[in-house]
Protein backbone atom coordinates (compact mmCIF):
# COMPACT_ATOMS: atom_id res chain seq x y z
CA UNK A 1 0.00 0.00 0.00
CA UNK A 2 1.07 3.80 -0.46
CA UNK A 3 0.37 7.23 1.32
CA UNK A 4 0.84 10.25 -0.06
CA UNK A 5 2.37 12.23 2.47
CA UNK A 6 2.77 16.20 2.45
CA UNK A 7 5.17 18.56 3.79
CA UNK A 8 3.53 21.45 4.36
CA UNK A 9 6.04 23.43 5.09
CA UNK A 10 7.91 22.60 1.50
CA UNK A 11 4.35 23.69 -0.32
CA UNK A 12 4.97 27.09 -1.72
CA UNK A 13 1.32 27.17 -3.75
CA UNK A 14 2.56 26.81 -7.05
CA UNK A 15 -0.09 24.43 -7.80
CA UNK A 16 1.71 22.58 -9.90
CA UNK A 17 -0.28 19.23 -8.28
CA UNK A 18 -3.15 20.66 -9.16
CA UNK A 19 -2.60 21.23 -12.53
CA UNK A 20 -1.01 17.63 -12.88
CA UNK A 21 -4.38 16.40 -11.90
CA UNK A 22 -6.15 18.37 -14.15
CA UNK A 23 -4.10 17.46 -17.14
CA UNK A 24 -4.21 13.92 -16.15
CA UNK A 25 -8.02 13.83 -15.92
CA UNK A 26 -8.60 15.44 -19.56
CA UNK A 27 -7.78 15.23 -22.77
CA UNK A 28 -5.17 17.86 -22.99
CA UNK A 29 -1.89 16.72 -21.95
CA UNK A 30 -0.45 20.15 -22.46
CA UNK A 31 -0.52 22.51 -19.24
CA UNK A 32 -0.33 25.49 -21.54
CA UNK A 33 -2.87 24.94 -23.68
CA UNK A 34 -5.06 23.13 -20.62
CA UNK A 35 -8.40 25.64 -19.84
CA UNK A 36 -8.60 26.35 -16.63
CA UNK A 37 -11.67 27.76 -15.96
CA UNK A 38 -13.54 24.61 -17.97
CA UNK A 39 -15.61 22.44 -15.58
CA UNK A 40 -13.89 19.33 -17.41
CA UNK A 41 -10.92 19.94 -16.06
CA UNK A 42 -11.19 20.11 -12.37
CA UNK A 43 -9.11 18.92 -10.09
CA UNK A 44 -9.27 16.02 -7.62
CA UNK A 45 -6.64 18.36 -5.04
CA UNK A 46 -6.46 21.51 -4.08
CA UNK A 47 -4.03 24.40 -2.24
CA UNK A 48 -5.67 26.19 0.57
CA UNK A 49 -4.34 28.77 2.77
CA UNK A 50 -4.25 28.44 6.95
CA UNK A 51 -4.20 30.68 9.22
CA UNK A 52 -0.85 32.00 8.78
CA UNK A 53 -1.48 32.66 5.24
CA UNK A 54 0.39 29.62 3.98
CA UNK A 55 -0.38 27.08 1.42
CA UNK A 56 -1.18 23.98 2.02
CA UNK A 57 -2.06 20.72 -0.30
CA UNK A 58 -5.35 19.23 0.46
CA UNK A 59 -6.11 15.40 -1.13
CA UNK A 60 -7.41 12.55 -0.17
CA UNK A 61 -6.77 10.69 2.77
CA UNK A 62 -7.20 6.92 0.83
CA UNK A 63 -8.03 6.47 4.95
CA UNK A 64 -7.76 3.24 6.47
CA UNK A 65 -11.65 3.57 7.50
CA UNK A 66 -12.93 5.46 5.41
CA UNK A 67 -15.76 7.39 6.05
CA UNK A 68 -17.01 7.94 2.41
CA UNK A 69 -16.67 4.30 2.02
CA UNK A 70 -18.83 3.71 5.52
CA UNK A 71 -21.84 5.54 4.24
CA UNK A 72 -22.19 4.54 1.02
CA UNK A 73 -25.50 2.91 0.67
CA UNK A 74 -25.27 2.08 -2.93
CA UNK A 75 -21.19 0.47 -3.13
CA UNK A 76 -20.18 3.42 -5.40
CA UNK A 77 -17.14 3.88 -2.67
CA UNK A 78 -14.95 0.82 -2.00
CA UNK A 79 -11.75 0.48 -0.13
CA UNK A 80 -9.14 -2.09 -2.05
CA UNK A 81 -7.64 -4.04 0.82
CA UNK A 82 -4.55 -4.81 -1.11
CA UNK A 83 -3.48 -1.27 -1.82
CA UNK A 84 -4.96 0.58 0.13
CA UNK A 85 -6.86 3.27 -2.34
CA UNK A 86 -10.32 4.41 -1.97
CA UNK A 87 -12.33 4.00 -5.38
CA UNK A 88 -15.58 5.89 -6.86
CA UNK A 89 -17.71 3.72 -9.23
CA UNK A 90 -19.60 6.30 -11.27
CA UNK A 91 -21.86 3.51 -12.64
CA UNK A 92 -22.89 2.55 -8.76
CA UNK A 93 -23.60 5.66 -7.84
CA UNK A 94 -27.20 7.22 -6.58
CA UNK A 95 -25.85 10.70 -6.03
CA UNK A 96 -26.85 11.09 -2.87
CA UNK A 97 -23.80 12.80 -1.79
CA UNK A 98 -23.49 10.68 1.60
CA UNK A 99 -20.13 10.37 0.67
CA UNK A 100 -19.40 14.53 0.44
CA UNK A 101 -21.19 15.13 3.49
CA UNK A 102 -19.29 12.12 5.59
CA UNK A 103 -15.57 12.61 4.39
CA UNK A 104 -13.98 14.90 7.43
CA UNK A 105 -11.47 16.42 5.43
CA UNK A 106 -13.76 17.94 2.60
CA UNK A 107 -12.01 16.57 -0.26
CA UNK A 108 -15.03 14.86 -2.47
CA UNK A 109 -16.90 17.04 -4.74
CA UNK A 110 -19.80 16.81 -7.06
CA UNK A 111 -18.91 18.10 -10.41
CA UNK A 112 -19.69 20.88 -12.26
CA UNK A 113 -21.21 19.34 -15.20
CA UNK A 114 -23.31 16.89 -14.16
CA UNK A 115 -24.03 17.47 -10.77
CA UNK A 116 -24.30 13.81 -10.64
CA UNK A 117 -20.89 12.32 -10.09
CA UNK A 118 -18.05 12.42 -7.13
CA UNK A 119 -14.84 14.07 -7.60
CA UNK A 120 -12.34 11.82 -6.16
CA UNK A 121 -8.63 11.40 -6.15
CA UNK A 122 -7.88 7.63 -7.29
CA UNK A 123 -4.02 8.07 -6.65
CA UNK A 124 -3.60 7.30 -10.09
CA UNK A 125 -4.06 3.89 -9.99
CA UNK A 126 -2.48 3.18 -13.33
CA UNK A 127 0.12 5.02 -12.91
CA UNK A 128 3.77 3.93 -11.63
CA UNK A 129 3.91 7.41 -9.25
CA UNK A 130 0.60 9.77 -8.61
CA UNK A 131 1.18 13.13 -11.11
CA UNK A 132 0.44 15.11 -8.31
CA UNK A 133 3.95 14.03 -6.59
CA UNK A 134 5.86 13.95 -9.71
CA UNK A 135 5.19 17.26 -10.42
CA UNK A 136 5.73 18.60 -7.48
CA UNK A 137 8.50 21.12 -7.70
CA UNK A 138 9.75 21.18 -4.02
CA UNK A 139 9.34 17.61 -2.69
CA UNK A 140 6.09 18.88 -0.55
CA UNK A 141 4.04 15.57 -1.97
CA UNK A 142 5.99 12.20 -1.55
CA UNK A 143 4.76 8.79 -2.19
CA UNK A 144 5.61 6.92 0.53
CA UNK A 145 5.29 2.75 0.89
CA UNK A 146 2.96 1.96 3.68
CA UNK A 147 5.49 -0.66 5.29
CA UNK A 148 8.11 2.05 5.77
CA UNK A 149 6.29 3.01 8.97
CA UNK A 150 5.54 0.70 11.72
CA UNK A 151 1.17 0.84 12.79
């Protein structure tokens, strides 16, 4: 299993995470020619600021009981015992937004489009490293293998 695990004191709010999930969620793989204001490209992360005024990465937990998964009624979330990621099945789905309302950390979204369908960071599954840490200038998001810390 892996964690992403962030540094908040290395984030300086470039947002280059965020725009890695955005490009890797649509069908522009070019982050200059990538619309940003177009409701098919949001993000599954984002940067907010805390109280000091600092930036700080905010993504999903993939939490070891996860809430989302907990009040699912219709098996739309699922937790993969093996490695550890939290899934969305759009096709499952009754948008009833249990999921949005239960996760503590207030990363699942509807989106804009639809209205009908969760937001939700898959740690790019099918990828060999999440884009989010890859392109993350400063080393603020690491990928880190859950045995490297004892439980």
């Amino acid at each position: 299993m892996h964690r992403i695990l962030i540094d908040k004191d290395l984030c300086k709010g470039c947002k280059s995470c965020v725009l890695a999930c955005m490009i890797r969620d649509s069908d522009n793989d070019n982050m200059y020619t990538l619309d940003l204001n177009s409701i098919d490209t949001e993000s599954r992360n984002h940067i907010e600021m805390d109280k000091n005024n600092h930036p700080v990465p905010i993504f999903c937990r993939h939490c070891d009981e996860p809430e989302c998964v907990m009040t699912c009624m219709s098996g739309a979330m699922s937790k993969d015992d093996k490695s550890g990621i939290v899934s969305y099945d759009e096709k499952k789905c009754g948008s009833c937004y249990m999921c949005v309302m239960s996760c503590p950390y207030g990363l699942l979204k509807v989106d804009d489009r639809s209205k009908q369908k969760i937001l939700k960071c898959d740690l790019c599954k099918d990828e060999e490293i999440p884009k989010c840490v890859a392109m993350c200038p400063t080393g603020a998001i690491k990928l880190q293998k859950e045995e490297a810390y004892a439980r």
